[in-house]
C-alpha atoms as a PDB file:
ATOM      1  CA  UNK A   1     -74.562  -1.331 -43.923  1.00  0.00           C
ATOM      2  CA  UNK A   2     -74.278   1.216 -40.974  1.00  0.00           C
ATOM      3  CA  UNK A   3     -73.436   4.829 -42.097  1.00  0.00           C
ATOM      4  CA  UNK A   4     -69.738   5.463 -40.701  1.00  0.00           C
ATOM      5  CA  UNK A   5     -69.739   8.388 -38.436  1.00  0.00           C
ATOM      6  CA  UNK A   6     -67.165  11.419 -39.498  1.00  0.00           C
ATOM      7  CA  UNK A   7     -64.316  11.923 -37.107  1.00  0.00           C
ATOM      8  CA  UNK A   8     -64.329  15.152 -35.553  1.00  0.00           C
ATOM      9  CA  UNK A   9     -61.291  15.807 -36.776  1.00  0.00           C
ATOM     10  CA  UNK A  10     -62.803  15.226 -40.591  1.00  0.00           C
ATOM     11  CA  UNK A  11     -65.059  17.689 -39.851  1.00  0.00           C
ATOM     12  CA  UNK A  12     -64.615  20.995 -42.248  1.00  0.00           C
ATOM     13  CA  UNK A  13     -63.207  23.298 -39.824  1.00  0.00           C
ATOM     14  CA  UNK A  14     -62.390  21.138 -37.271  1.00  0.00           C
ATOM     15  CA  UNK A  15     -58.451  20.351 -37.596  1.00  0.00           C
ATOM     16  CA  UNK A  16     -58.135  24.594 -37.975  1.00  0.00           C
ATOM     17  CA  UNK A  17     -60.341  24.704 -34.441  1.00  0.00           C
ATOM     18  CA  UNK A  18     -58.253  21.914 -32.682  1.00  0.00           C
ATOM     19  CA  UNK A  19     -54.819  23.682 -34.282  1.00  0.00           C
ATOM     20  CA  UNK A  20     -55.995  26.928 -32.250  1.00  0.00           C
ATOM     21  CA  UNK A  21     -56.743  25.495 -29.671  1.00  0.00           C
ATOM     22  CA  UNK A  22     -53.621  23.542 -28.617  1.00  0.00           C
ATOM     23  CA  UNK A  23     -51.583  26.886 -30.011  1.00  0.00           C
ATOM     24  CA  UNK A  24     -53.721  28.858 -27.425  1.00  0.00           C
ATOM     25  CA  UNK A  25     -52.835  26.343 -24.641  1.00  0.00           C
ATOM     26  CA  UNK A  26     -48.844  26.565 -25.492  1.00  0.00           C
ATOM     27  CA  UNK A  27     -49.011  30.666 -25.617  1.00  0.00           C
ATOM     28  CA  UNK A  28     -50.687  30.165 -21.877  1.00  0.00           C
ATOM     29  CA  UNK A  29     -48.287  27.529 -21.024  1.00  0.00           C
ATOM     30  CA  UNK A  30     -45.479  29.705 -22.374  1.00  0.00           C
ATOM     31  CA  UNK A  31     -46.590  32.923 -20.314  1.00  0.00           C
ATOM     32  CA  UNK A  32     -47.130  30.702 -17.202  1.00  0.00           C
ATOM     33  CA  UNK A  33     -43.489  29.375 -18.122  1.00  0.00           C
ATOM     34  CA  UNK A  34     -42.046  32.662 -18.674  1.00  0.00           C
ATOM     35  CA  UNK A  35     -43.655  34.405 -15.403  1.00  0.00           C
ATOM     36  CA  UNK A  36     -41.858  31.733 -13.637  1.00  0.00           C
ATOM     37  CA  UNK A  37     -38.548  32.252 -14.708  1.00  0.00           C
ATOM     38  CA  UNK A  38     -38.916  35.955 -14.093  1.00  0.00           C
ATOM     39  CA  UNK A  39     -39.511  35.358 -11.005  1.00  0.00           C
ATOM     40  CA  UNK A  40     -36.824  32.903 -10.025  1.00  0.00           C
ATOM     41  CA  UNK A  41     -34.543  35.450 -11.559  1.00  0.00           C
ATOM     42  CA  UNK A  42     -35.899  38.258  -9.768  1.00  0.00           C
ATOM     43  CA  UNK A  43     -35.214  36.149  -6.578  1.00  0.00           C
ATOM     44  CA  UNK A  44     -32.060  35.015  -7.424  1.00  0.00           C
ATOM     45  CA  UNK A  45     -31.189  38.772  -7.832  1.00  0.00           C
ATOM     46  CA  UNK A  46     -32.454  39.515  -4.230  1.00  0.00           C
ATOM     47  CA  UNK A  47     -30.105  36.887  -3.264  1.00  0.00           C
ATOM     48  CA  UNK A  48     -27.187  38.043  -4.404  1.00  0.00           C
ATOM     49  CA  UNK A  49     -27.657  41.588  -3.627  1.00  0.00           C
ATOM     50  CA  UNK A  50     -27.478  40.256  -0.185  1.00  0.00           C
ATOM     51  CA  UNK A  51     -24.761  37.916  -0.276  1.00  0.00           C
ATOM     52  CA  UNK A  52     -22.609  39.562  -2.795  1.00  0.00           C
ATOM     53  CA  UNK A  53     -23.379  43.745  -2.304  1.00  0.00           C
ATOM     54  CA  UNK A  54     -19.258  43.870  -4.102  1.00  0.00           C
ATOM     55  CA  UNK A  55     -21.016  42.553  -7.126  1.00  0.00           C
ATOM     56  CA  UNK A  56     -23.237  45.507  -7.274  1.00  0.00           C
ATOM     57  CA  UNK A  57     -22.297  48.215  -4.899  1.00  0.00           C
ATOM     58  CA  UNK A  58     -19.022  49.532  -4.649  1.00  0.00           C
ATOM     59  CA  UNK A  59     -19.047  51.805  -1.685  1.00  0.00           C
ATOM     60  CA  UNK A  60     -21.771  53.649   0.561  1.00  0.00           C
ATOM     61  CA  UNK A  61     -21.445  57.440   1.273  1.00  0.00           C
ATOM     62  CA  UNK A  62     -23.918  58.370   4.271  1.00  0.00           C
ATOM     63  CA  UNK A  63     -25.793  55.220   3.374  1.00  0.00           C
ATOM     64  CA  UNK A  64     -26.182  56.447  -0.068  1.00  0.00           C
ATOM     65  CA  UNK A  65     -24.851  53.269  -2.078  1.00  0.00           C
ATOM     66  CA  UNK A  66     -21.867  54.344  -4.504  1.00  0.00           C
ATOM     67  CA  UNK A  67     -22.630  51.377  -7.866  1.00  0.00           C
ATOM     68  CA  UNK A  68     -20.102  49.695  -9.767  1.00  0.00           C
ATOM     69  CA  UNK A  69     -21.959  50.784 -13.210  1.00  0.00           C
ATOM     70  CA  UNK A  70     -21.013  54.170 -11.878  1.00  0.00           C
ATOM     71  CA  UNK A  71     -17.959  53.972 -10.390  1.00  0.00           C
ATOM     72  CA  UNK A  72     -17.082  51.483 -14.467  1.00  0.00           C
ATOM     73  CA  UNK A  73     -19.342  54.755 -16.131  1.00  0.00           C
ATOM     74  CA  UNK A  74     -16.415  57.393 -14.635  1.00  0.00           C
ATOM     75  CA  UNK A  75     -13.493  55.225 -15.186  1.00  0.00           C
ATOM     76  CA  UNK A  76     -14.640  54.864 -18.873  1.00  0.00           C
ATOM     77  CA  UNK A  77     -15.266  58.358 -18.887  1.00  0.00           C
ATOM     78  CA  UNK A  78     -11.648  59.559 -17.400  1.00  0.00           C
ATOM     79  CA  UNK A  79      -9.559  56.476 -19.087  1.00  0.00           C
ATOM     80  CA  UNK A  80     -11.042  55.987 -22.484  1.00  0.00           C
ATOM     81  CA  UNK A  81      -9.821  58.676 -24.317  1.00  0.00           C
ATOM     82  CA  UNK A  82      -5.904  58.378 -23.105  1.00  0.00           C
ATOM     83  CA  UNK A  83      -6.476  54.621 -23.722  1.00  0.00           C
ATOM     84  CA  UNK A  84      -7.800  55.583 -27.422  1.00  0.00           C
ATOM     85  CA  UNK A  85      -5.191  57.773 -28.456  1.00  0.00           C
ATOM     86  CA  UNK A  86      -2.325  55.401 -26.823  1.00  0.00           C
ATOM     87  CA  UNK A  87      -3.662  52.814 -29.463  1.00  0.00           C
ATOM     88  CA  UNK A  88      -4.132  55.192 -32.436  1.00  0.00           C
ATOM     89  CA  UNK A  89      -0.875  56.558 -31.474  1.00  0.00           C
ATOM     90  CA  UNK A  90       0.628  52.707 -31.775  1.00  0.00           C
ATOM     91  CA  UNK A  91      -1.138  51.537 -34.925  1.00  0.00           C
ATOM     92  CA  UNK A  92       0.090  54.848 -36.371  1.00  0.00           C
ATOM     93  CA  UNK A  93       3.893  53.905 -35.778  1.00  0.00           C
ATOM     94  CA  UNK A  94       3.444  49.928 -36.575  1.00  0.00           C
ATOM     95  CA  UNK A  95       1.837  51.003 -39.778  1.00  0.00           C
ATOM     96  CA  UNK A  96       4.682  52.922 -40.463  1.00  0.00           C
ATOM     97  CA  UNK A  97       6.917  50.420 -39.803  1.00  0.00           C
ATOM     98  CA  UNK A  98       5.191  47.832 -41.666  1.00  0.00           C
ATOM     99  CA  UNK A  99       5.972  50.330 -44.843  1.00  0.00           C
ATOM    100  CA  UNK A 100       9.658  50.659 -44.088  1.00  0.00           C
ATOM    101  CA  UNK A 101       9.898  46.729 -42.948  1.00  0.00           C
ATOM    102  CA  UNK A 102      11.030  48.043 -39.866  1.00  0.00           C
ATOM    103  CA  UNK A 103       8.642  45.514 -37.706  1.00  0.00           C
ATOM    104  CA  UNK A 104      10.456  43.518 -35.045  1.00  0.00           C
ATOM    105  CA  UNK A 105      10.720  40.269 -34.593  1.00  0.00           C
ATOM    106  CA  UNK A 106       9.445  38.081 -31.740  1.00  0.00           C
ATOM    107  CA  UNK A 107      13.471  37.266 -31.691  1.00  0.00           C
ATOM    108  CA  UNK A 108      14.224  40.701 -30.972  1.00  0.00           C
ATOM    109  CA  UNK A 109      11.155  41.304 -28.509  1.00  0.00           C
ATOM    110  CA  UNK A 110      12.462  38.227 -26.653  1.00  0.00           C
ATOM    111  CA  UNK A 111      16.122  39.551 -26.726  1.00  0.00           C
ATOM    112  CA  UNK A 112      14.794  43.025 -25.536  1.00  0.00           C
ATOM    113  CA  UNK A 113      12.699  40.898 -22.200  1.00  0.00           C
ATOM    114  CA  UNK A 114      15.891  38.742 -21.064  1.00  0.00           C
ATOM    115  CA  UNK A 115      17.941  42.075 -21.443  1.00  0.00           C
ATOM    116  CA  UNK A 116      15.104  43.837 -18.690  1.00  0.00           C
ATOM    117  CA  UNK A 117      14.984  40.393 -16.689  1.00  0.00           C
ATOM    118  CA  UNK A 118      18.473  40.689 -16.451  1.00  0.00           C
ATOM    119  CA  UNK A 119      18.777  44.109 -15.502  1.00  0.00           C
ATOM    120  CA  UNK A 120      16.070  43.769 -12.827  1.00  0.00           C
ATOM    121  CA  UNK A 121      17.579  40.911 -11.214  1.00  0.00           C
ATOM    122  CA  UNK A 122      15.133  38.084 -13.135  1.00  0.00           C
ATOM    123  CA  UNK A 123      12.463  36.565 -14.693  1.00  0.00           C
ATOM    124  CA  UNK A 124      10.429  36.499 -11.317  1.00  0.00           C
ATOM    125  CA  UNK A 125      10.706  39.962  -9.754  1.00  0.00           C
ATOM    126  CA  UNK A 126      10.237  41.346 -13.464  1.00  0.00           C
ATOM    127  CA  UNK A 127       6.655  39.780 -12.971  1.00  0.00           C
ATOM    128  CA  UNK A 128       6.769  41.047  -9.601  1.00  0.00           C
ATOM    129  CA  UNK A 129       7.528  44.707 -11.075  1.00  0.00           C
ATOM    130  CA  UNK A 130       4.860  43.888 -13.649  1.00  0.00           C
ATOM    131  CA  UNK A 131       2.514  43.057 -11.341  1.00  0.00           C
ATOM    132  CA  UNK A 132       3.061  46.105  -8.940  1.00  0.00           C
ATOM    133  CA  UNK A 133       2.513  48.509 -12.003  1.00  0.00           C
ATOM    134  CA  UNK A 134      -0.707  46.487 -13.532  1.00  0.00           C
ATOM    135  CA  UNK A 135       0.885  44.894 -16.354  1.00  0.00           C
ATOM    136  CA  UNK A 136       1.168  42.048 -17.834  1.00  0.00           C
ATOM    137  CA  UNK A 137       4.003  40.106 -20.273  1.00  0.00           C
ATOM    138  CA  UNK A 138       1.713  40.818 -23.060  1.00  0.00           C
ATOM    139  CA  UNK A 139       0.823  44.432 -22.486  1.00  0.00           C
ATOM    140  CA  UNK A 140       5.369  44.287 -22.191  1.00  0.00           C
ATOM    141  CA  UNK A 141       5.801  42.542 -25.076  1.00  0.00           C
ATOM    142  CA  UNK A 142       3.300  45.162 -27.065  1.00  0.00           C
ATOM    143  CA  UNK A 143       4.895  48.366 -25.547  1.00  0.00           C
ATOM    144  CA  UNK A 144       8.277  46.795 -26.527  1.00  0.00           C
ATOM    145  CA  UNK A 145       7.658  46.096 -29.767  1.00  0.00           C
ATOM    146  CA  UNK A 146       6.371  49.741 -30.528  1.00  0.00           C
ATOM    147  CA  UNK A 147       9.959  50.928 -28.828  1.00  0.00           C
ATOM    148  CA  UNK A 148      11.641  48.644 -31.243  1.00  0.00           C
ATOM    149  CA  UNK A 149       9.980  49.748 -34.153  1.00  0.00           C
ATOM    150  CA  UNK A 150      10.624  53.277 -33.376  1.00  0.00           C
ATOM    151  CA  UNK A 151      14.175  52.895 -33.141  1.00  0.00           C
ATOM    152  CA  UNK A 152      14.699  50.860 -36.039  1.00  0.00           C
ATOM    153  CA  UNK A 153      12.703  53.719 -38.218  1.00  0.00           C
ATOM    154  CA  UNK A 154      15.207  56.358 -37.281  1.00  0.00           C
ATOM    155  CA  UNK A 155      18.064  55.013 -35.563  1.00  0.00           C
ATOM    156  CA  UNK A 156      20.060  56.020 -38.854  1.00  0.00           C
ATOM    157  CA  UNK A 157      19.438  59.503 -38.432  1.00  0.00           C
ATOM    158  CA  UNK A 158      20.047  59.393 -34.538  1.00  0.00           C
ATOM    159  CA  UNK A 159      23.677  59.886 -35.221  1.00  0.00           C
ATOM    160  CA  UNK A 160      25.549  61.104 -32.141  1.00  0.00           C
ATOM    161  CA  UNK A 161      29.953  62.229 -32.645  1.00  0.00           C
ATOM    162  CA  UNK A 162      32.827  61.418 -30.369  1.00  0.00           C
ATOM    163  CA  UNK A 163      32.745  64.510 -29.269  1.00  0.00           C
ATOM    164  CA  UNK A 164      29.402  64.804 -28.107  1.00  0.00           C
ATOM    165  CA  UNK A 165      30.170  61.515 -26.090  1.00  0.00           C
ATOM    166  CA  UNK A 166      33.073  63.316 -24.601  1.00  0.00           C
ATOM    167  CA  UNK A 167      31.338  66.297 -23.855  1.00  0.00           C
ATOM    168  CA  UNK A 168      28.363  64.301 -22.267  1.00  0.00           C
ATOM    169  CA  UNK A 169      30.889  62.102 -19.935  1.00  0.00           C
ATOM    170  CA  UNK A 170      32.347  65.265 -18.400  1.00  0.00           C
ATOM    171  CA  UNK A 171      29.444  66.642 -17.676  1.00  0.00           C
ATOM    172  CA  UNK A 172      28.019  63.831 -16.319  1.00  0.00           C
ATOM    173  CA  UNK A 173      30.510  61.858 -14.789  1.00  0.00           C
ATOM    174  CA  UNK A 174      29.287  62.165 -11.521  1.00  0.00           C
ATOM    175  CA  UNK A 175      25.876  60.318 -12.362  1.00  0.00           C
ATOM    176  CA  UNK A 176      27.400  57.639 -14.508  1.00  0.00           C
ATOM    177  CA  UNK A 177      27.204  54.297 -13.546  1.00  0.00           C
ATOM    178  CA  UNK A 178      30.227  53.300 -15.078  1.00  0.00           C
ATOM    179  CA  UNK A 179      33.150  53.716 -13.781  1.00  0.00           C
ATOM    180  CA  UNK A 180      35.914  52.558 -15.999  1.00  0.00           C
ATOM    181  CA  UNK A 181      36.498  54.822 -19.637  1.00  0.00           C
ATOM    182  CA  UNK A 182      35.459  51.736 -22.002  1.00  0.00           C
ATOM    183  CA  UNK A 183      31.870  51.499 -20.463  1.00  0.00           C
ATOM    184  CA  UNK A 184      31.305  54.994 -19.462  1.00  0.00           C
ATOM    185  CA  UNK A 185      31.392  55.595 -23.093  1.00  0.00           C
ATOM    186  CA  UNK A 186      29.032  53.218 -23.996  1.00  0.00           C
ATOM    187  CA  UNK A 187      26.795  54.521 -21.198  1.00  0.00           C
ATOM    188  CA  UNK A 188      27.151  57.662 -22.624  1.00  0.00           C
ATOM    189  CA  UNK A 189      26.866  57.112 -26.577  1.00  0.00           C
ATOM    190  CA  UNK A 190      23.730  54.822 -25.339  1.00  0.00           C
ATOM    191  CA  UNK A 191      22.116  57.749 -23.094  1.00  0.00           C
ATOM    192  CA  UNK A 192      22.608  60.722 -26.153  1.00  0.00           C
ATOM    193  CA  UNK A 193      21.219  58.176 -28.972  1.00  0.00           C
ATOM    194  CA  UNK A 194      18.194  57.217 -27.118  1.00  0.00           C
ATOM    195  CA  UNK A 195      17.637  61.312 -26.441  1.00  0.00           C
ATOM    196  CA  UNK A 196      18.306  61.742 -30.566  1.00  0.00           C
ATOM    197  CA  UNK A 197      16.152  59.351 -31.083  1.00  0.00           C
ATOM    198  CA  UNK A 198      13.147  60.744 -29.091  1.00  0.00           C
ATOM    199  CA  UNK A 199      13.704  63.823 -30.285  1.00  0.00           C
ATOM    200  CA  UNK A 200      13.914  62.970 -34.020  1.00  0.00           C
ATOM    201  CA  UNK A 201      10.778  60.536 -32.883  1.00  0.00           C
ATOM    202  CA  UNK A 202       8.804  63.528 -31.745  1.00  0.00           C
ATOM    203  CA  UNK A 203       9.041  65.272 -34.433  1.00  0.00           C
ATOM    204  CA  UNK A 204       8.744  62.565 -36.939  1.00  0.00           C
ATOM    205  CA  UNK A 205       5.149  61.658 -35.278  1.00  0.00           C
ATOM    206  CA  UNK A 206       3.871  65.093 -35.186  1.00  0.00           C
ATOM    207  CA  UNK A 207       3.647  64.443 -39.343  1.00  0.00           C
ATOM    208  CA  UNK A 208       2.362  61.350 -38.873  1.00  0.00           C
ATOM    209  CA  UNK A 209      -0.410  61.802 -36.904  1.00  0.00           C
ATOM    210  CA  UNK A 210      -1.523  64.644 -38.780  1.00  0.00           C
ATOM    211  CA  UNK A 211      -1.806  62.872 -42.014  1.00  0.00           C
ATOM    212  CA  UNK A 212      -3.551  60.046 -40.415  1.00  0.00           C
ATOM    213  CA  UNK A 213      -6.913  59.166 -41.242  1.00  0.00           C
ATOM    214  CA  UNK A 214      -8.448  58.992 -37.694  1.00  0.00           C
ATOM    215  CA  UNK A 215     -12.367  58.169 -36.891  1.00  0.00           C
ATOM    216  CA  UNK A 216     -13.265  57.932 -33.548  1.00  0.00           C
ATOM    217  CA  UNK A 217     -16.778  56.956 -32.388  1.00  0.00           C
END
């Protein structure tokens, strides 16, 4: 009976030498693979730096090209703080409200929009207006809804007499818009409780901010 001959793959040692061997070939595949795709990157880079400079470059001074990442580096520089402390300043007062229940409702942020579409003559050119100022419905909606909250805190201690309404329409008659008694009134009242209620506001938030635990990174 013939003496079987061992498989190479039998062989002690063998299966570890043929597992190196193909798991060389993939690492050289792999780097052959990966040099590729660098370089079709690289190239498709080149490409759009020369078809699509605004992607890149925002201006040239004297040749000398002006970048986007710098031009984004300043505006993060010069923005991001006011931004910051708008936000702060806004989850500050909404926090605040949320302890008094003094949150408004997406009923009386609605109320508040068809009110300004009204005013502005509507719903399109207060996009329009929007637009022109770089806003957006939401960004409305949020600054509303801070405005709200603020004057449902302290709109009981914005109290405002007759006689300061009286005193305000003779002063200010000239400016009013109204012209009958009924509505100049309610011009008026309206004008003096709004200033009461930024002043008491500004004061108010001055304590607020102070004992506010504020981070910033």
């Amino acid at each position: 009976m013939a003496k079987r001959v061992q498989s190479v793959n039998t062989i002690p040692g063998g299966r570890l030498n043929n597992f190196l061997n193909t798991f060389s070939e993939k690492i050289l595949n792999f780097k052959r693979s990966k040099t590729i795709y660098i370089i079709a990157l690289i190239a498709i880079i080149l490409i759009l730096a020369m078809y699509k400079k605004n992607w890149f470059i925002a201006a040239t001074v004297n040749n000398s090209p002006l970048t986007n990442l710098e031009l984004q580096s300043k505006l993060n520089q010069q923005f991001r703080t006011q931004t910051l402390n708008q936000l702060i300043n806004e989850k500050i007062i909404l926090g605040e409200a949320a302890k008094s229940g003094a949150i408004p409702t997406e009923e009386e942020i609605n109320k508040k929009i068809s009110e300004l579409e009204t005013n502005v003559g509507g719903k399109d050119m207060l996009d329009n207006l929007l637009a022109q100022q770089g806003q957006t419905r939401q960004t409305l909606r949020d600054q509303i809804r801070v405005q709200l909250a603020i004057a449902k805190l302290y709109d009981k201690e914005a109290t405002i007499s007759a006689d300061e309404v009286t005193k305000f329409i003779e002063q200010n008659k000239e400016v009013l818009k109204a012209t009958d008694s009924a509505n100049q009134q309610k011009e008026a009242g309206d004008t003096l409780k709004q200033q009461k209620l930024s002043q008491i506001f500004s004061q108010k938030f001055q304590e607020l901010r102070q004992k506010a635990k504020i981070q910033i990174f």
